[in-house]
N, C-alpha and C. Protein backbone atom coordinates (compact mmCIF):
# COMPACT_ATOMS: atom_id res chain seq x y z
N UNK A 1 34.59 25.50 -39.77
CA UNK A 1 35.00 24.55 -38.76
C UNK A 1 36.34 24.99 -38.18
N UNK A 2 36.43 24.63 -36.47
CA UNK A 2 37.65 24.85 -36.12
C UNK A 2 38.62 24.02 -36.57
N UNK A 3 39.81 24.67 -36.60
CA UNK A 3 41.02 23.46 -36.58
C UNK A 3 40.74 22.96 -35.23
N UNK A 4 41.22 21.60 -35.24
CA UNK A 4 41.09 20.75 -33.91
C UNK A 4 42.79 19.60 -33.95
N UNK A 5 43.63 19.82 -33.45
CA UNK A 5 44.71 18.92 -33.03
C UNK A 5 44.32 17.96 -32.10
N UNK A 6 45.35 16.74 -32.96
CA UNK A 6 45.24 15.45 -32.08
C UNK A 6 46.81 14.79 -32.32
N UNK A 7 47.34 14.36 -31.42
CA UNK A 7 48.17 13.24 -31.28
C UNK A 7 48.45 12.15 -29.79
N UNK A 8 49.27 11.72 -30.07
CA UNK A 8 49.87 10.05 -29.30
C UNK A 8 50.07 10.70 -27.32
N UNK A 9 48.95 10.70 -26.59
CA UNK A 9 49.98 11.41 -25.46
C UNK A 9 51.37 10.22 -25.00
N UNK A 10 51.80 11.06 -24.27
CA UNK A 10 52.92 10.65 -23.75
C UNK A 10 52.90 9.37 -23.05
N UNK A 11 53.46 8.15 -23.43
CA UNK A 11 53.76 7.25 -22.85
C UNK A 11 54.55 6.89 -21.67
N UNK A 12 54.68 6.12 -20.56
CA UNK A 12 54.95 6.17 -19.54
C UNK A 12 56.03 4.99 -19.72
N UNK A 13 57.30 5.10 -19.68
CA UNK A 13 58.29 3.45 -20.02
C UNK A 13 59.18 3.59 -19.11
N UNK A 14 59.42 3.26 -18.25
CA UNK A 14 60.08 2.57 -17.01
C UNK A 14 60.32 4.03 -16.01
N UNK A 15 58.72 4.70 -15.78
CA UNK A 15 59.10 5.98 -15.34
C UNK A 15 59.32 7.41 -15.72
N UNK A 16 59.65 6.96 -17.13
CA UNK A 16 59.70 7.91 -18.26
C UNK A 16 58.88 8.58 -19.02
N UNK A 17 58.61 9.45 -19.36
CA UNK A 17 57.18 9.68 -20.05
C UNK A 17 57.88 10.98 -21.73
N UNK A 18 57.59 10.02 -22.28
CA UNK A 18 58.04 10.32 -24.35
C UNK A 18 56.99 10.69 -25.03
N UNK A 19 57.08 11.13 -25.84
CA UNK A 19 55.92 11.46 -26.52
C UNK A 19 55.92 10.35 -27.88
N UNK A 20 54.56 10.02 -28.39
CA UNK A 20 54.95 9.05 -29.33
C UNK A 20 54.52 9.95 -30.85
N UNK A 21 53.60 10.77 -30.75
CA UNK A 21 53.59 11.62 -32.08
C UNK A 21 53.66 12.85 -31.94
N UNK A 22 53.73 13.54 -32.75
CA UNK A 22 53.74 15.11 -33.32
C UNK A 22 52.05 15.60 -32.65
N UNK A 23 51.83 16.74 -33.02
CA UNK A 23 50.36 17.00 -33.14
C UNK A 23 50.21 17.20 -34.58
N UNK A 24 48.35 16.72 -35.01
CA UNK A 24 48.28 16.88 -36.12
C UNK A 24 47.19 17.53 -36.27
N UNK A 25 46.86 18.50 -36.85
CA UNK A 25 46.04 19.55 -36.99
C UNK A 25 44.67 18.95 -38.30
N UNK A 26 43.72 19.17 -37.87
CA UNK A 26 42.46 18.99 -39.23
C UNK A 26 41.47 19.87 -38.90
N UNK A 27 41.00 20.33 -39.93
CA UNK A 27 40.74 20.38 -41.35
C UNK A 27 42.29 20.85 -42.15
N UNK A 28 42.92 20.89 -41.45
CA UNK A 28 44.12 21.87 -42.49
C UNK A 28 44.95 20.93 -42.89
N UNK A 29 45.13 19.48 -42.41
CA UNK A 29 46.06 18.74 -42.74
C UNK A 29 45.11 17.49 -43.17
N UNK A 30 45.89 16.40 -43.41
CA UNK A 30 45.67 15.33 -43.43
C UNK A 30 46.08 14.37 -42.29
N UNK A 31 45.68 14.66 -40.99
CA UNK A 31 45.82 14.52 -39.68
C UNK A 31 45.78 12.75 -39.90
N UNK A 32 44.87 11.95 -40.30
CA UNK A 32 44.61 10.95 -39.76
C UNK A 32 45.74 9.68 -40.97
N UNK A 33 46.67 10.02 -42.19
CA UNK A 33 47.26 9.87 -43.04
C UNK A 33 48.32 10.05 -42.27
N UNK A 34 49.04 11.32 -42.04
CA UNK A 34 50.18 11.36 -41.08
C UNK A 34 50.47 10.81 -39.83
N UNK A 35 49.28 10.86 -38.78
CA UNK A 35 48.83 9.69 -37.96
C UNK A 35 49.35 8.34 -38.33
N UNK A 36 49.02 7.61 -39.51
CA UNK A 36 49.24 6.54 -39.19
C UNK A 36 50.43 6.36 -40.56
N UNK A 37 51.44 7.24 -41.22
CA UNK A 37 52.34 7.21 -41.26
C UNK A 37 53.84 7.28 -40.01
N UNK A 38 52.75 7.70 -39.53
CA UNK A 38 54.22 8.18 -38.24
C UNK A 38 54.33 6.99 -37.30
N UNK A 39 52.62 6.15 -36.92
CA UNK A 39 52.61 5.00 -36.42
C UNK A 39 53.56 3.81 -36.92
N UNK A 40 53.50 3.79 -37.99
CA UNK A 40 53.94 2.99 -39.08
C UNK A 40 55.16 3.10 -39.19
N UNK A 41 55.29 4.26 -39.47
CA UNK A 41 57.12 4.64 -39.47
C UNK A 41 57.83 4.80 -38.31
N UNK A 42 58.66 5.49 -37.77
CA UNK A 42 59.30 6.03 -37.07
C UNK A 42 59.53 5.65 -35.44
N UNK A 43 57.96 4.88 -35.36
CA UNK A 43 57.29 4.15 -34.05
C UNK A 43 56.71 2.33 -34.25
N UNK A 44 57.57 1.82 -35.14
CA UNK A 44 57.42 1.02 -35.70
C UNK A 44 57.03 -0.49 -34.44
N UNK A 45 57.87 0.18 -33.43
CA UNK A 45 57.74 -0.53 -31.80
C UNK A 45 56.47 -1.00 -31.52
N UNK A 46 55.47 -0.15 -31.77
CA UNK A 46 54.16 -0.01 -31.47
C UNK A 46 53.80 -1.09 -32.21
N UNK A 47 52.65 -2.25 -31.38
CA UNK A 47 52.21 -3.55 -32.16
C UNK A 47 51.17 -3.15 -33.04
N UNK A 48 50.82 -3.89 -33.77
CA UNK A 48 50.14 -3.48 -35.41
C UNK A 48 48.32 -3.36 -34.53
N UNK A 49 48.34 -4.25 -34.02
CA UNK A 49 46.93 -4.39 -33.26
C UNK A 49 47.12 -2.85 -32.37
N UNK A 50 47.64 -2.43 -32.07
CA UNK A 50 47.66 -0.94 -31.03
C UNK A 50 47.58 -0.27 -32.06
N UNK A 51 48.28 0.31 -33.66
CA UNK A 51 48.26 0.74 -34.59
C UNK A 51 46.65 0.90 -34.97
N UNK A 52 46.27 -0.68 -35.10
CA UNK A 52 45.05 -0.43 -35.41
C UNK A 52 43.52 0.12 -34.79
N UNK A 53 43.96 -0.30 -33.61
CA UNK A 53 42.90 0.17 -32.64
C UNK A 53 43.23 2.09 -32.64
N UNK A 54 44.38 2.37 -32.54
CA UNK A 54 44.45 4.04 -32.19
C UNK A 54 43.91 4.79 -33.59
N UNK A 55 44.21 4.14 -34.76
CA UNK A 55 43.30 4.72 -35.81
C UNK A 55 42.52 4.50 -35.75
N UNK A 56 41.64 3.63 -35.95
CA UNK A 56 40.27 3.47 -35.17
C UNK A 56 39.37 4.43 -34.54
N UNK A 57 40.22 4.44 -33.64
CA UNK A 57 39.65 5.44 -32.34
C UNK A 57 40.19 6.97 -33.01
N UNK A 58 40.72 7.43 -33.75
CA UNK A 58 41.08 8.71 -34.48
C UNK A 58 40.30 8.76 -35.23
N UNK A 59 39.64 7.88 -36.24
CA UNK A 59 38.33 8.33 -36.98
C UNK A 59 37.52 8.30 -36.39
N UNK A 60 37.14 7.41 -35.59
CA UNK A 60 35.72 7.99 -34.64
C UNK A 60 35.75 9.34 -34.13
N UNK A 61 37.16 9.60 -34.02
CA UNK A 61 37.07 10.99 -33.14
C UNK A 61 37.03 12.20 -34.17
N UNK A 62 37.55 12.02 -35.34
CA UNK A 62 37.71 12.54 -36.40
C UNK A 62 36.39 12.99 -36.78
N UNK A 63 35.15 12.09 -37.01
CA UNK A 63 34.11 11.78 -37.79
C UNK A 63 33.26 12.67 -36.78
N UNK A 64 33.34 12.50 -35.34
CA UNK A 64 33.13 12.82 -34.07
C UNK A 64 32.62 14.32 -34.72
N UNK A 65 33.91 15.09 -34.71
CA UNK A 65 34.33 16.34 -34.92
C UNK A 65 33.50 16.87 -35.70
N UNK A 66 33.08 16.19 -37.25
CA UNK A 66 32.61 16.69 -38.33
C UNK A 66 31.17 16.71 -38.30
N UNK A 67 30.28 16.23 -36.95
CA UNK A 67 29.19 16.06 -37.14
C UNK A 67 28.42 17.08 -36.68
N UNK A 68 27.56 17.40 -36.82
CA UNK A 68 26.50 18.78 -36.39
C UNK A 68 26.45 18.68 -34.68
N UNK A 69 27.00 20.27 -34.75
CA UNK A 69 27.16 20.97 -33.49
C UNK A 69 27.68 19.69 -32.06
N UNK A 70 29.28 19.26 -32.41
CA UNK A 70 30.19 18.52 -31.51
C UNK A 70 30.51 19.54 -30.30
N UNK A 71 30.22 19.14 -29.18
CA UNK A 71 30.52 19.82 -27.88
C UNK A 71 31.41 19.35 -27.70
N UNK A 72 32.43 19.86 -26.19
CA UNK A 72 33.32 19.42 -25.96
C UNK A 72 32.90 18.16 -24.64
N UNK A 73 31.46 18.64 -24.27
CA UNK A 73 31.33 17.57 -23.21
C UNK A 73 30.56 16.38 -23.36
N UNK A 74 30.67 16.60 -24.98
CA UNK A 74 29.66 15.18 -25.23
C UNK A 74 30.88 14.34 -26.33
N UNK A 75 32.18 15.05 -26.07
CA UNK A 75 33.22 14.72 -27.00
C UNK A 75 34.08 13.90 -25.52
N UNK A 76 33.98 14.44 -24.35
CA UNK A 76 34.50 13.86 -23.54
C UNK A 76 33.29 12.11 -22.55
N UNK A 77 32.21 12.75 -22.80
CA UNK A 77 31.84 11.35 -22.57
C UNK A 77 31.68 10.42 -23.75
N UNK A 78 31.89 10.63 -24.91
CA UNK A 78 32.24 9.53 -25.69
C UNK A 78 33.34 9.07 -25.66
N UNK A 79 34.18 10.05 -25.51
CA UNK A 79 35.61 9.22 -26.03
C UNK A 79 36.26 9.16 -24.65
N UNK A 80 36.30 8.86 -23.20
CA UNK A 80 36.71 8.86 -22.15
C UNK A 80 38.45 8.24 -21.83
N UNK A 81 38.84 8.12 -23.34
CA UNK A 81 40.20 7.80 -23.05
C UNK A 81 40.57 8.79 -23.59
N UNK A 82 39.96 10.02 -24.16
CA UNK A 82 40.82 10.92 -24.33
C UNK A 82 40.81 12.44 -23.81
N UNK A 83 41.15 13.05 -23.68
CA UNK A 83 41.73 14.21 -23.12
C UNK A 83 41.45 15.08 -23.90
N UNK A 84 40.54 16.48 -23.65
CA UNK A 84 40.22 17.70 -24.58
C UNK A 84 40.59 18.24 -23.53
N UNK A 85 40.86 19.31 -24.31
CA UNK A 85 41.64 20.93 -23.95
C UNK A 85 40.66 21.96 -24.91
N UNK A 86 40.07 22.93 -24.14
CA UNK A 86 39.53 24.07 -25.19
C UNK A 86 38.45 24.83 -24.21
């Protein structure tokens, strides 16, 4: 399996655009653990209901990944809020 990175894109706050996480790399890491340590920590701003929904939506995408022969264009009409590169 490829490695596949995921994180927080950049948020948009009064014009501004921040990044809210790192990238996190899987199979090699524990992408979806650090994910929602970093949610949890550091970005603590972020409401618990947004917390929960973006993990959420990281294991689906996660699980996504692990299933027999994942394209990238059947990875983009499922998940249409997110953004692939490859």
């Amino acid at each position: 399996m490829k490695h596949r990175a995921a994180w927080i894109s950049p948020l948009s706050l009064q014009g501004q655009r921040s990044p809210v996480t790192p990238y996190f790399f899987w199979p090699k890491e524990e992408a979806w653990d650090l994910m929602k340590e970093t949610l949890e920590g550091e970005s603590s701003w972020i409401p618990e209901e947004q917390v929960i929904e973006v993990l959420n939506s990281f294991t689906s995408l996660i699980n996504y990944w692990q299933s027999d022969n994942p394209t990238l264009k059947q990875a983009k009409d499922n998940f249409p809020n997110a953004r692939f590169h490859g």
